[in-house]
Protein backbone atom coordinates (compact mmCIF):
# COMPACT_ATOMS: atom_id res chain seq x y z
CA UNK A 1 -10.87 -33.76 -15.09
CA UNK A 2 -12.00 -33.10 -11.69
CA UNK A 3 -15.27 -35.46 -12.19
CA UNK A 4 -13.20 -38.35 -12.86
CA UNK A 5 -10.68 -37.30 -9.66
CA UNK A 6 -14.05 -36.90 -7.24
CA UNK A 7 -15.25 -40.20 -9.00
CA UNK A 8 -11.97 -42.16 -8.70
CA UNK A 9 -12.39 -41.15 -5.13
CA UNK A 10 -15.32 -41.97 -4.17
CA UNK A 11 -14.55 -45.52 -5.49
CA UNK A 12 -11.51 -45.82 -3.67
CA UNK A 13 -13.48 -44.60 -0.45
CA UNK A 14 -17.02 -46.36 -0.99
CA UNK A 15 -16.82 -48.59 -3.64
CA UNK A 16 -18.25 -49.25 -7.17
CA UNK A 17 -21.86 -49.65 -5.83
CA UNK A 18 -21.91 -45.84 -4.25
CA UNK A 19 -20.02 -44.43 -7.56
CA UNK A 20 -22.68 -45.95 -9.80
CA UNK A 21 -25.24 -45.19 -7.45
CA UNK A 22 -24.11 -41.44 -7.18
CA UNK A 23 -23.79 -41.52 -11.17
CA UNK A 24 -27.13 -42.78 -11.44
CA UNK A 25 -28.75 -39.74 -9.68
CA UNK A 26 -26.55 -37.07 -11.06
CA UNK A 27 -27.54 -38.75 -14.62
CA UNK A 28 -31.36 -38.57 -13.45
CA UNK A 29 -30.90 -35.29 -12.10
CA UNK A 30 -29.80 -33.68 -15.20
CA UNK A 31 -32.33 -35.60 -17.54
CA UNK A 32 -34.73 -33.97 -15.33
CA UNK A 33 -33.33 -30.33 -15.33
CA UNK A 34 -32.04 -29.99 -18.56
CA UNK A 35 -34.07 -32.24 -20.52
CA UNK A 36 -37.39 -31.84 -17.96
CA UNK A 37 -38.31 -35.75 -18.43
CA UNK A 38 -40.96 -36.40 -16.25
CA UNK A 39 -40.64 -40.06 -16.14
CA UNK A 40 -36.71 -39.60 -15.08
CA UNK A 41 -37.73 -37.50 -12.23
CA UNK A 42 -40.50 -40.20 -10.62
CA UNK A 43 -37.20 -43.00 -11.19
CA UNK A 44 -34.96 -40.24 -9.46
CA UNK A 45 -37.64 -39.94 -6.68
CA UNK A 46 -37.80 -43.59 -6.37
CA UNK A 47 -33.73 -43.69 -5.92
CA UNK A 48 -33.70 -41.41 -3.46
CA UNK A 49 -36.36 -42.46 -1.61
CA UNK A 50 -35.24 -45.91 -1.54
CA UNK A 51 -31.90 -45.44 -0.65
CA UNK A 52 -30.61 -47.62 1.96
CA UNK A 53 -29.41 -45.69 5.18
CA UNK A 54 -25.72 -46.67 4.90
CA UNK A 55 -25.65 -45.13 1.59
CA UNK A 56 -27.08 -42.09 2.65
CA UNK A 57 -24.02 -40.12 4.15
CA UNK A 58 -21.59 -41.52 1.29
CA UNK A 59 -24.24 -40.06 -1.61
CA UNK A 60 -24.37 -36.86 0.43
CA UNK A 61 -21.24 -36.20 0.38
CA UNK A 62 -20.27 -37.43 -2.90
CA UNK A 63 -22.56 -34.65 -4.26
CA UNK A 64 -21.35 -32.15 -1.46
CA UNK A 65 -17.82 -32.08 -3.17
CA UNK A 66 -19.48 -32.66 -6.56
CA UNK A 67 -20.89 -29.04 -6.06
CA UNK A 68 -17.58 -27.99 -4.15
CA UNK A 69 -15.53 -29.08 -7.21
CA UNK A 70 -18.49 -27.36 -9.66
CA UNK A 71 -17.95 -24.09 -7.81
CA UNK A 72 -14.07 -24.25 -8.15
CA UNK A 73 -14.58 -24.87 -11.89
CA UNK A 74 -16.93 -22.07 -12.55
CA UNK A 75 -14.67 -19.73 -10.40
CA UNK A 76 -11.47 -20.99 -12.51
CA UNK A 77 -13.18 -20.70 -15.87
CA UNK A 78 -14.36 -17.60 -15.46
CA UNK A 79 -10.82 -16.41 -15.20
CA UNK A 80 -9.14 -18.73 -17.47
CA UNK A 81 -7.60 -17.67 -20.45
CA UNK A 82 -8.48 -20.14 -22.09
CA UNK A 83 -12.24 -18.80 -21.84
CA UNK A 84 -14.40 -19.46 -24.74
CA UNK A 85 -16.70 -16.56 -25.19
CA UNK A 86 -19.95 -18.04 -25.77
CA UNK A 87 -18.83 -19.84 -22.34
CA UNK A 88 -17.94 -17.02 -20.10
CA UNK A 89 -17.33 -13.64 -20.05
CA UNK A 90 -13.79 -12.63 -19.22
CA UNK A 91 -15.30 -8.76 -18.95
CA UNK A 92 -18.21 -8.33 -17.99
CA UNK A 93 -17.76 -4.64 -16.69
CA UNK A 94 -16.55 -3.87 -20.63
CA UNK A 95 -19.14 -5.79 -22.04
CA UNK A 96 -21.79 -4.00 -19.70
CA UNK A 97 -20.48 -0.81 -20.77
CA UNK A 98 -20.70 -1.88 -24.67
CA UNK A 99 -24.24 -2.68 -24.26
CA UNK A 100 -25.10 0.40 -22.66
CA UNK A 101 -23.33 2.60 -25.13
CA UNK A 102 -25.13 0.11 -27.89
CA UNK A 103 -28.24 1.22 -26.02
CA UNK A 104 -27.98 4.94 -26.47
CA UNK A 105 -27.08 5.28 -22.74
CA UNK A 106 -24.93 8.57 -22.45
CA UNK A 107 -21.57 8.59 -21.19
CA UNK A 108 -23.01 10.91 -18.40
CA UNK A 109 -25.46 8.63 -17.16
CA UNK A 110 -23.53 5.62 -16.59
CA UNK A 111 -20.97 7.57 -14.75
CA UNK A 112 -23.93 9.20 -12.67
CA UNK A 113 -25.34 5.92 -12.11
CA UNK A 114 -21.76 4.24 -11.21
CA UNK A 115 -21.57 7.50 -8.63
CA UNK A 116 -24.54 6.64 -6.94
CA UNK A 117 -24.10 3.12 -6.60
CA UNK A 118 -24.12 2.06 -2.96
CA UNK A 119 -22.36 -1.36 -2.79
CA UNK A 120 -21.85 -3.00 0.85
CA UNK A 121 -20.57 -5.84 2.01
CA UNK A 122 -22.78 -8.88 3.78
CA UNK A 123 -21.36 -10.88 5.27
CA UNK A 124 -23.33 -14.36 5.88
CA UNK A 125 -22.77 -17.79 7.83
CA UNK A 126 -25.22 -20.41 7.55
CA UNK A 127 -24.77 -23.84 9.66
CA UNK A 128 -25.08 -25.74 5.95
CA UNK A 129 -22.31 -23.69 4.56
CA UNK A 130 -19.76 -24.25 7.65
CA UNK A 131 -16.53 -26.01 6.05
CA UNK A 132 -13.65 -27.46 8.14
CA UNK A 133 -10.18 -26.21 7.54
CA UNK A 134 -8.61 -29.04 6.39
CA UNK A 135 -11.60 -28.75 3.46
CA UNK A 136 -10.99 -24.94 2.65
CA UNK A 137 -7.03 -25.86 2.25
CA UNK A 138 -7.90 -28.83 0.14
CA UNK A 139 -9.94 -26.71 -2.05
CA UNK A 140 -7.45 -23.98 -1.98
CA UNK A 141 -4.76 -26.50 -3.00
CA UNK A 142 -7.00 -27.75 -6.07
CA UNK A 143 -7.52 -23.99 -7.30
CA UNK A 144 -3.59 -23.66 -6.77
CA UNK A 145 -3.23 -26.74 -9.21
CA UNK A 146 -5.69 -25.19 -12.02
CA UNK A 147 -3.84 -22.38 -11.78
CA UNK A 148 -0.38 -23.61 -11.96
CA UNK A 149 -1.95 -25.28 -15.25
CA UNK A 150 -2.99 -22.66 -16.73
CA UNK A 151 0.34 -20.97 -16.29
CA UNK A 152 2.31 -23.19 -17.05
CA UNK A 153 0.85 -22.58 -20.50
CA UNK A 154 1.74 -18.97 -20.96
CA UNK A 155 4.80 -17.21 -22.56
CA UNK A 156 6.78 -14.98 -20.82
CA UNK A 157 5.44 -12.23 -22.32
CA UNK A 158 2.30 -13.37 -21.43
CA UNK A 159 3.18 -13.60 -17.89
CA UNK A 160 4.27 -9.99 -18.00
CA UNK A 161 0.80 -8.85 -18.25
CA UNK A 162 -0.66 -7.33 -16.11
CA UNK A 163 -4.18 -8.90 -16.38
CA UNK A 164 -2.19 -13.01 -16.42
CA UNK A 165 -1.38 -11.15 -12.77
CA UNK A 166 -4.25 -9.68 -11.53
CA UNK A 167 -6.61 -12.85 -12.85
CA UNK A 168 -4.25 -15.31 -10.98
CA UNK A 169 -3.82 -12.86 -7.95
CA UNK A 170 -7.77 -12.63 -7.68
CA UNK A 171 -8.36 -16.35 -8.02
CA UNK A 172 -6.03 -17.08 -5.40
CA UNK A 173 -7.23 -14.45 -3.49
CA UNK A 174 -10.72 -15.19 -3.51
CA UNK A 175 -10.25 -18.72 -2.58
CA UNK A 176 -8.36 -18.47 0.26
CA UNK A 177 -11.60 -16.73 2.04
């Protein structure tokens, strides 16, 4: 769904020629990852390279929100519940637990080791990752809209739950940093 919104934009905005252009390397791209063809990645090279410098900023950002809209996906998934298990894991602190008691791991240990954990927080800005407001909201608003689709699905009782709650609190939550 939001594939065909980014490309529906980016042919309003560019054209066909940068939508089939952009569609052309993210086709290349994955032959190449997923698929490691060789011969796709010289063509991809060759697309790249001879891109035409008026093209260059459109691609660039075409793929900039491509991976913007990725992220957004993988965040919402992970919470959905819609969540297919071999898909995601809706939780992964029970299923970490489950493996270690599968594992022989005492009860003792992993609430020694949980003890000494030291977690801090980091903090990082790099000049690649700075986003303009109006961006952040736009993404913010597109997370809103998953959610309210997601929602919109549930029962009552459903909605009553504390974890429908807490997943839609932290989703909102996390994407308004």
């Amino acid at each position: 769904m939001l594939g065909h919104l980014l490309g529906n934009t980016i042919r309003e905005a560019h054209g066909d020629e940068i939508l089939e252009k952009v569609e052309k390397i993210r086709k290349l791209s994955k032959s190449v990852v997923r698929a490691g063809n060789e011969a796709d990645r010289d063509i991809l090279i060759e697309e790249i390279k001879n891109l035409p410098n008026e093209q260059l900023t459109p691609v660039a950002r075409a793929f900039n929100q491509f991976l913007n809209l990725t992220n957004i996906a993988d965040q919402y998934h992970t919470i959905s519940r819609s969540c297919e298990a071999d898909v995601c894991e809706p939780d992964p602190i029970y299923t970490l637990f489950s493996k270690l008691s599968q594992q022989d791991v005492s009860k003792f240990d992993t609430v020694q080791a949980v003890r000494d954990l030291n977690i801090e927080l980091v903090l990082t800005a790099h000049p690649t990752e700075i986003t303009r407001r109006t961006m952040i909201n736009k993404l913010v608003k597109i997370n809103e809209c998953l959610s309210k689709l997601e929602l919109n699905e549930l029962s009552d009782k459903e909605r009553k739950k504390p974890s429908a709650v807490s997943s839609s609190s932290f989703h909102k939550a996390g994407t308004q940093m």
